[in-house]
Protein backbone atom coordinates (compact mmCIF):
# COMPACT_ATOMS: atom_id res chain seq x y z
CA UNK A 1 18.93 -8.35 -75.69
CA UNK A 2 22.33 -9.07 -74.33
CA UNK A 3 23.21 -7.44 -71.31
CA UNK A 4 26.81 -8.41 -71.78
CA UNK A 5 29.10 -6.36 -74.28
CA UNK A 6 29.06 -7.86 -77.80
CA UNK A 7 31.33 -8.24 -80.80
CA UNK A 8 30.05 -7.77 -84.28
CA UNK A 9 31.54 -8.07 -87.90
CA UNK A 10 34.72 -6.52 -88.67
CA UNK A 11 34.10 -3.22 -90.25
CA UNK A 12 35.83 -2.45 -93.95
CA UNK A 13 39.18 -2.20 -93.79
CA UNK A 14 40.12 -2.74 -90.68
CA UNK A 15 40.46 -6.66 -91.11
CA UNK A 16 42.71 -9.25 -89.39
CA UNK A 17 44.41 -12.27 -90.67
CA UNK A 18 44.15 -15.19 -88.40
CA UNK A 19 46.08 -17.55 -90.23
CA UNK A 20 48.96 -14.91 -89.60
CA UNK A 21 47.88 -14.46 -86.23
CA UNK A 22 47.10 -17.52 -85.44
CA UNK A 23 51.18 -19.31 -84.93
CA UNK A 24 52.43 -16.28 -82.83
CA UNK A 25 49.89 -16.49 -80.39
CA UNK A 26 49.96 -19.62 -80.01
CA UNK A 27 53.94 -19.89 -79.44
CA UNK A 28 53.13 -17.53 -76.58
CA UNK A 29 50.03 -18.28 -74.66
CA UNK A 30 49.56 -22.03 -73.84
CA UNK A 31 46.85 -23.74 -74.01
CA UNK A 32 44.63 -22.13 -77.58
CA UNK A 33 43.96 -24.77 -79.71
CA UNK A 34 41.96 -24.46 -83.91
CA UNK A 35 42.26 -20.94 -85.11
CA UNK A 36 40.43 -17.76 -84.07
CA UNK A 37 37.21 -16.47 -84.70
CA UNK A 38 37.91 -12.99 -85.24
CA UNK A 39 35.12 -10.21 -84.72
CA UNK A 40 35.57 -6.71 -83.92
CA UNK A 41 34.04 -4.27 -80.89
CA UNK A 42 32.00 -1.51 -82.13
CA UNK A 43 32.47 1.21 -79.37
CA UNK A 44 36.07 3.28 -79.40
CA UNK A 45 37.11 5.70 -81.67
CA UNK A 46 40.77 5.35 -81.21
CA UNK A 47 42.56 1.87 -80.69
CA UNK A 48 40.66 -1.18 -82.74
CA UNK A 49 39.47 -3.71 -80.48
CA UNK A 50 39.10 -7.15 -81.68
CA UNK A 51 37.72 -10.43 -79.86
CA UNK A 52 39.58 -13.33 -80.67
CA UNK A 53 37.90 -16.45 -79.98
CA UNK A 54 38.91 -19.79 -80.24
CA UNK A 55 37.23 -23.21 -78.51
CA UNK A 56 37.45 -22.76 -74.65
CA UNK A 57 39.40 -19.16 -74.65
CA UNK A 58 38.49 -15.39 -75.65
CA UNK A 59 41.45 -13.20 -75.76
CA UNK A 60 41.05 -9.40 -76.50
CA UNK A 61 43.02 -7.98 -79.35
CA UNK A 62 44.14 -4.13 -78.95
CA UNK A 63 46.16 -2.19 -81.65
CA UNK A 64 46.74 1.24 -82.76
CA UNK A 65 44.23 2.59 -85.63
CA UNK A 66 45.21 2.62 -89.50
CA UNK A 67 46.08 6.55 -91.06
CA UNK A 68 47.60 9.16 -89.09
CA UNK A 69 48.65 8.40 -85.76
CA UNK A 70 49.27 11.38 -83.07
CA UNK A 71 52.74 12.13 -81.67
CA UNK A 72 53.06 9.26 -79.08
CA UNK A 73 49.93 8.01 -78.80
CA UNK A 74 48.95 4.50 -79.41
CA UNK A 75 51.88 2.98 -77.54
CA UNK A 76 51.11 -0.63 -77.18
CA UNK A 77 53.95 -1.61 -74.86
CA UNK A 78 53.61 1.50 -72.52
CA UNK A 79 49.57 0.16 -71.89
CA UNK A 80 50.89 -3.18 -71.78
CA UNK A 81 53.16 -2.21 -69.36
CA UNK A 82 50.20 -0.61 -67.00
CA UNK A 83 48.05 -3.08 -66.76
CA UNK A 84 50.88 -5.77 -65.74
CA UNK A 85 52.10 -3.48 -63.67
CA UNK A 86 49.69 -1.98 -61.78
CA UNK A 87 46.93 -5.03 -61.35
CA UNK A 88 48.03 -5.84 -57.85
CA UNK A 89 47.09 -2.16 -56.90
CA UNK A 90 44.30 -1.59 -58.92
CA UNK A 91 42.76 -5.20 -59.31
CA UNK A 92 40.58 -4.05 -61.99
CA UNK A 93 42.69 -3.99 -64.90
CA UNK A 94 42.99 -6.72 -66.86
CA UNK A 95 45.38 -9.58 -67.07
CA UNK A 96 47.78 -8.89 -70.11
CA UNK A 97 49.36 -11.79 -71.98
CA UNK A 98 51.68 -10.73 -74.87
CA UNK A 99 52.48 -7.59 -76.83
CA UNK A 100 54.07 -7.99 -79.93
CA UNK A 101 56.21 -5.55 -81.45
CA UNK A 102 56.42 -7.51 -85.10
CA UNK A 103 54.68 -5.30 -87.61
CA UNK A 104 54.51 -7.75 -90.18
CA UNK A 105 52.02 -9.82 -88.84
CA UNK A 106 49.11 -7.19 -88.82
CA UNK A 107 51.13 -3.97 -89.59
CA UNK A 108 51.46 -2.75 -86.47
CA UNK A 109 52.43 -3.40 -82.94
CA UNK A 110 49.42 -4.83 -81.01
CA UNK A 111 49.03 -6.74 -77.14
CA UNK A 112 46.24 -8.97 -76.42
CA UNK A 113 44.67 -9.68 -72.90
CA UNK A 114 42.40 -11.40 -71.21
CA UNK A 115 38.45 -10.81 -72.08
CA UNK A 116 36.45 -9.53 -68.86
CA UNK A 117 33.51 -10.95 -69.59
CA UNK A 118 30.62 -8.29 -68.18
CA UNK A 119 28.17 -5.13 -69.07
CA UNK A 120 29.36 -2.26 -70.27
CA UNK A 121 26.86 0.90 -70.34
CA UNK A 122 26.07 3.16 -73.58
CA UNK A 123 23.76 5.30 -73.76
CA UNK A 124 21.31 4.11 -71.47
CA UNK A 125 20.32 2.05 -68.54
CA UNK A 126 19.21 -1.20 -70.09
CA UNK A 127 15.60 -1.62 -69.27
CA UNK A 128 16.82 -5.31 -68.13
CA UNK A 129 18.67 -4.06 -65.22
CA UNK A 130 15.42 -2.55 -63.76
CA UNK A 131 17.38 -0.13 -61.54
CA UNK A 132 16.00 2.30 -59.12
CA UNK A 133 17.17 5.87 -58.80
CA UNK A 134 18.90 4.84 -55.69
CA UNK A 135 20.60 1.55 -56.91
CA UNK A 136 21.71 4.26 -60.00
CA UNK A 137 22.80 7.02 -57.21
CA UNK A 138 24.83 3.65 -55.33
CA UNK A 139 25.97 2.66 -59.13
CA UNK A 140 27.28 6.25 -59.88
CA UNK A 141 29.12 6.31 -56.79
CA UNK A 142 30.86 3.05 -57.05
CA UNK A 143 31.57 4.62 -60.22
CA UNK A 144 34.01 7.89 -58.57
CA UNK A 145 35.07 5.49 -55.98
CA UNK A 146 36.93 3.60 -58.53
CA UNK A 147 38.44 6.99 -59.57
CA UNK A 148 39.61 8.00 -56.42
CA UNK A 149 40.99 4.15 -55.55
CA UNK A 150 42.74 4.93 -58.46
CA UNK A 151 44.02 8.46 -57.71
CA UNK A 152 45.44 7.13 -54.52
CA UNK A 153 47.40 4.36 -55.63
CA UNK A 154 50.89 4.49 -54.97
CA UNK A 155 52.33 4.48 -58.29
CA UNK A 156 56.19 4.20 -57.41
CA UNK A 157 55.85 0.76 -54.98
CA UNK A 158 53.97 -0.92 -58.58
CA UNK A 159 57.44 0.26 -60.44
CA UNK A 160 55.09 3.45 -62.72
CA UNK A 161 56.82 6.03 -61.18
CA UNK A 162 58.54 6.31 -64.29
CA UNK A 163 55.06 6.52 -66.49
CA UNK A 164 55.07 10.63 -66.85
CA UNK A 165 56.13 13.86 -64.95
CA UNK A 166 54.41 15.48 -62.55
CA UNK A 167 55.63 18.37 -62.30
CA UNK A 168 54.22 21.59 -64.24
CA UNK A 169 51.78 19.13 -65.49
CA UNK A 170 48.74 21.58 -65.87
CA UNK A 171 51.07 24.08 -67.88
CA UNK A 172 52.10 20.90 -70.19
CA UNK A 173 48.52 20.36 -70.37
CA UNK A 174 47.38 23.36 -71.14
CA UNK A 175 50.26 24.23 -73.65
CA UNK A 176 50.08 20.64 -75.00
CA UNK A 177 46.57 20.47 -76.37
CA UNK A 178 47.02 24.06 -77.85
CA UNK A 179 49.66 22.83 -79.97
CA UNK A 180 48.14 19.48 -80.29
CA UNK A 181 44.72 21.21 -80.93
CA UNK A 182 46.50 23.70 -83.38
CA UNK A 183 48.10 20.61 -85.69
CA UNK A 184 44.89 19.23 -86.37
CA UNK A 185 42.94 21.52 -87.21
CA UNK A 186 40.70 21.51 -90.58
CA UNK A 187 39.61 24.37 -92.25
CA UNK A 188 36.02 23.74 -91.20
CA UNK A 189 36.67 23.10 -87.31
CA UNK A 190 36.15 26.23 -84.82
CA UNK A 191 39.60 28.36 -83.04
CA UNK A 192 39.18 27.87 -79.51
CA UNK A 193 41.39 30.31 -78.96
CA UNK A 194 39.48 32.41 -76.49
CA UNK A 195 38.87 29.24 -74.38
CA UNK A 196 42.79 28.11 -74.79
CA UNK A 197 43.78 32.08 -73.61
CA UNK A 198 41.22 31.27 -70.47
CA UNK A 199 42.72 28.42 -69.82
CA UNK A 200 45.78 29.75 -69.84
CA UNK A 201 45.54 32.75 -67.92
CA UNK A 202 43.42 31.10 -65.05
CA UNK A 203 45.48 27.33 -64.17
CA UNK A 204 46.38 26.30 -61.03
CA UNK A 205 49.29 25.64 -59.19
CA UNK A 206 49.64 21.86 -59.63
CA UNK A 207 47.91 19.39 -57.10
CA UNK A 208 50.23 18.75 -54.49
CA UNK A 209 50.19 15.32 -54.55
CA UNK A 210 50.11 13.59 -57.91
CA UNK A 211 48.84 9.99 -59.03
CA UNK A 212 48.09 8.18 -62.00
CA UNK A 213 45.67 9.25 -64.41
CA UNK A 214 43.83 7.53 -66.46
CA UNK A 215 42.99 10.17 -69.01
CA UNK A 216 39.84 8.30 -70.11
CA UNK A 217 37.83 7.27 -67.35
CA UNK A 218 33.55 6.96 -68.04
CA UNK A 219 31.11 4.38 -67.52
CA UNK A 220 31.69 2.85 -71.36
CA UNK A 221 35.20 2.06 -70.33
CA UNK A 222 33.95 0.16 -67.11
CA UNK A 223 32.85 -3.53 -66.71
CA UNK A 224 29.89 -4.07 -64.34
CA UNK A 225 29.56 -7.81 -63.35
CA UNK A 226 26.85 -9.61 -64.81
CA UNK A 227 25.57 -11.51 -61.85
CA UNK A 228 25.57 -8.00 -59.70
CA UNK A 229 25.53 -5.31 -61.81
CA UNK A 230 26.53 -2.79 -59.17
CA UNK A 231 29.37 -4.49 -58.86
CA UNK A 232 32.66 -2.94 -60.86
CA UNK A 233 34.59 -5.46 -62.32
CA UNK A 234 37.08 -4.12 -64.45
CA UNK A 235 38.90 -0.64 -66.13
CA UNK A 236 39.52 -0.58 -69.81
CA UNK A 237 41.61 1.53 -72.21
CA UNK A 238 44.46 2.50 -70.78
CA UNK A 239 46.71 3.83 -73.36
CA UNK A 240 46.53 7.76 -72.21
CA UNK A 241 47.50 6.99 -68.23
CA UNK A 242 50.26 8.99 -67.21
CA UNK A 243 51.09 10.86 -63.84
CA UNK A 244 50.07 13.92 -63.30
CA UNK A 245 47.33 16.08 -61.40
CA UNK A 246 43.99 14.00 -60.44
CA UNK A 247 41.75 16.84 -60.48
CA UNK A 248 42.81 17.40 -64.47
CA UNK A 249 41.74 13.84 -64.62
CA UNK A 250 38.55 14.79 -62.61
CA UNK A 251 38.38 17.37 -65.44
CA UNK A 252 38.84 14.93 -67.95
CA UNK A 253 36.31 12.56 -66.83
CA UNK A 254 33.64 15.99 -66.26
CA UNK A 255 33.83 16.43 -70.19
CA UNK A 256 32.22 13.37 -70.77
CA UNK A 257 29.38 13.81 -68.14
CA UNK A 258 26.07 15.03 -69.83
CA UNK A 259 23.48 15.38 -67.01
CA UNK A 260 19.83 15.57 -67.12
CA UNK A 261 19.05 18.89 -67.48
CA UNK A 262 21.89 19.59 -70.32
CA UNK A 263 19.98 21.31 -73.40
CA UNK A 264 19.05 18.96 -76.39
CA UNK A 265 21.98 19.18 -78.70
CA UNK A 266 24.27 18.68 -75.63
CA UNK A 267 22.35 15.16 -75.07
CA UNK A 268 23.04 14.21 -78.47
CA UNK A 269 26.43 13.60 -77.45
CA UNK A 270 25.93 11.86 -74.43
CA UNK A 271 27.81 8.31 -74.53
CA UNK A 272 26.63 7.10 -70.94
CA UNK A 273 23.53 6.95 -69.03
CA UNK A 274 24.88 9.87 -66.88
CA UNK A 275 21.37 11.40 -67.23
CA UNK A 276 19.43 8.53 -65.67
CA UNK A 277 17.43 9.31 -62.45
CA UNK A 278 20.11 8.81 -59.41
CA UNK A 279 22.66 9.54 -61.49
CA UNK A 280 24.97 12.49 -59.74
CA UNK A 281 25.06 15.98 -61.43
CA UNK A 282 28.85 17.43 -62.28
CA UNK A 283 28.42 19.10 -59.28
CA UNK A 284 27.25 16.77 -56.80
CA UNK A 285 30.18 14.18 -58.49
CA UNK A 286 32.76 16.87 -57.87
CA UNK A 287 31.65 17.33 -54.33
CA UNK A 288 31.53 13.55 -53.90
CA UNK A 289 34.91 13.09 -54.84
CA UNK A 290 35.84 15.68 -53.01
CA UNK A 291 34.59 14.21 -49.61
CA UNK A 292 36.29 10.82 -50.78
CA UNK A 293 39.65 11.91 -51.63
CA UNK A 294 39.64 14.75 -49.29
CA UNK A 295 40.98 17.29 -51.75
CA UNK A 296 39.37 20.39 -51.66
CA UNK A 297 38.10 21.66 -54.98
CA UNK A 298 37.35 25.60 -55.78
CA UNK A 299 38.25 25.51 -58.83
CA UNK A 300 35.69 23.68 -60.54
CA UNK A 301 35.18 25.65 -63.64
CA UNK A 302 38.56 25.09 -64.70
CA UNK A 303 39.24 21.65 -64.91
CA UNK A 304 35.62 21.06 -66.28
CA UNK A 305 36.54 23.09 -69.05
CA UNK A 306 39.72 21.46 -69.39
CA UNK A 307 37.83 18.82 -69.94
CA UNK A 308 35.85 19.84 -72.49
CA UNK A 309 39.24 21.32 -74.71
CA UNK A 310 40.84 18.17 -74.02
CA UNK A 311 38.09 16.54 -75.39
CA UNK A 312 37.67 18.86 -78.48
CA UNK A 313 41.72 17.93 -79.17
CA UNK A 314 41.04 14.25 -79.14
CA UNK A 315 37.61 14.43 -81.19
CA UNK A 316 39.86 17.06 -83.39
CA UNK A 317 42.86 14.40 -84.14
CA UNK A 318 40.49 11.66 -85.05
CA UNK A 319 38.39 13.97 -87.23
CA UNK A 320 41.72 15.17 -89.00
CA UNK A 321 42.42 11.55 -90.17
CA UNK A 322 38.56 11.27 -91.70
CA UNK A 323 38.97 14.48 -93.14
CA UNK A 324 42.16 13.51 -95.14
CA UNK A 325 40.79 9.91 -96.42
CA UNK A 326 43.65 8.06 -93.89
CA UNK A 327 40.17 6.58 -92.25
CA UNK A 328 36.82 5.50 -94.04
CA UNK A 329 35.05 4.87 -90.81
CA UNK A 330 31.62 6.82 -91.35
CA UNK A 331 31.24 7.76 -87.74
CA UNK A 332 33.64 10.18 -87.45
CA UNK A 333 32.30 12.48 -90.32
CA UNK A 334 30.19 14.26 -87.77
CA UNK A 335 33.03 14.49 -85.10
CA UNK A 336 33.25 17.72 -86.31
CA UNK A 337 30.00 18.73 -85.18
CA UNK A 338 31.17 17.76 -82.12
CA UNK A 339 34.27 20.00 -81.54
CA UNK A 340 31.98 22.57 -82.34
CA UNK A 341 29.37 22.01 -79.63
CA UNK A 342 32.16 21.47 -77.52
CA UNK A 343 34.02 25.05 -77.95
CA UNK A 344 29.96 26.20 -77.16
CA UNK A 345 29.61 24.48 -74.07
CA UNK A 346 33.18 25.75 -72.81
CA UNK A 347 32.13 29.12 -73.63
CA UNK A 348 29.09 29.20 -71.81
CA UNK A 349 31.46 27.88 -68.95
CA UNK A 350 33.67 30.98 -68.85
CA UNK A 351 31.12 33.74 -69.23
CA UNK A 352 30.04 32.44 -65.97
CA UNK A 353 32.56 31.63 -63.98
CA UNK A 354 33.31 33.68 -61.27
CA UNK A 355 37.29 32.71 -61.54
């Protein structure tokens, strides 16, 4: 098995013409000669990811997905934008070439960029990497150092200050997905509202100091080198980073984290090996990140369920778009499944927090 992250055969529908792709790329990045193999990345549920190779070069194709598109999401030239911008700072985003605001080429905006060549964890550990619980515990926390190296970038000297408002950012939040949540909502997916009234009733003050956020950060959208494997190598998918509170983002990046001891239907969601022996429990990769950023966190039930609505808004939009035919991609049919474990799981949370 490859160890390396693989393309496979574009699915139905979502097909690219190289032969119109072909003459614009090649009028702005030197160098590509014949015309692109196109194949398509399996993992992501929101932007389309496409490999593009041609002899010598592999560029990576991103553009926004076909139906219904959310209110300001999928902006091509603001992600663009970040990872030119802030690669200097963070040096593991990377290298953009073009963006392309021409919707007649593919019918939509779209930027392609380099191809980091590397692993990128599922599920599971692959057996191949033969890691020990303590190479996994060093893995994990190379993983939140990343997260914190990115928390304390300084966003204005790489020309982002301009990327979002901080201020009353965990009200927006809060207020945001409830609306958000609200507009695309099916007749089969579950209320939330007791969690949303939680959530409202119990938020913070906003984090003092604020920092980029990257709104999306697990191990699937990381790139471990494949000569050292515990070695990070690069950040993907970028198109949610704003500025705003890092410990929402902490929150954010909680959601996704299904530990060991997590009941069975909860592992059935899992997306990264975050169960693995060595791995860090939420609570032992709060307190981690605590120590490392040197914010003090008391507060942990609420951004971890934060987390978890956030989550249930995204899974919630893309479900909306299967649900009215704008999509025919069979994985999302049991997203709503998924919103529904997740209002269960956030429940749980506030019957016993002590907040």
């Amino acid at each position: 098995m490859a160890l390396t992250d693989t393309s496979t055969e574009v699915r139905s529908g979502e097909e690219l013409d190289a032969v119109l792709i072909d003459p614009y790329l090649k009028s702005h990045i030197p160098g590509l000669n014949g015309l692109p193999v196109i194949s398509q990345f399996p993992g992501g549920a929101s932007n389309l990811t496409y490999l593009l190779t041609y002899p010598g070069q592999e560029l990576v194709l991103r553009r926004p997905p076909f139906g219904h598109k959310a209110k300001s999401a999928h902006d091509m030239g603001r992600e663009f934008r970040i990872l030119n911008q802030l690669k200097d700072a963070f040096p593991y985003c990377p290298k953009a070439y073009v963006h392309c605001t021409d919707e007649t080429i593919i019918g939509a905006e779209f930027y392609v960029m380099e191809r980091v060549n590397g692993i990128i964890l599922r599920s599971d550990l692959p057996a191949e990497l033969d890691l020990d619980p303590q190479q996994t515990e060093a893995l994990c926390k190379s993983f939140v150092d990343k997260l914190v190296d990115l928390h304390q970038v300084d966003y204005t000297a790489c020309g982002l200050g301009d990327l979002g408002k901080p201020q009353g950012y965990v009200e927006r939040q809060i207020r945001g997905w409830t609306e958000r949540y609200e507009k695309a909502r099916t007749p089969d997916a579950p209320g939330w509202q007791r969690v949303a009234a939680w959530l409202a009733e119990k938020q913070p003050p906003d984090h003092p100091v604020s920092s980029l956020v990257h709104n999306d950060y697990r191990f699937d959208n990381v790139i471990l080198d494949p000569q050292n494997p515990m070695q990070i190598i690069g950040v993907l998918d970028w198109e949610l980073t704003t500025l705003g509170d890092p410990l929402m983002d902490l929150g954010n990046s909680l959601a996704y984290w299904i530990q060991a001891d997590d009941p069975a239907p909860v592992q059935l969601m899992r997306r990264q090996p975050s169960h693995a022996p060595g791995m860090l429990t939420r609570e032992q990769f709060v307190a981690y990140y605590a120590e490392r950023s040197g914010i003090r966190i008391d507060n942990f039930d609420f951004y971890y369920t934060y987390g978890l609505f956030r989550l249930a808004g995204i899974v919630q939009q893309i479900y909306f778009r299967f649900f009215h035919g704008q999509t025919r991609d069979k994985r999302f049919a049991q997203f709503i499944h998924m919103n529904q474990l997740l209002e269960r799981m956030a429940l749980k949370v506030i019957d016993t927090s002590q907040l």
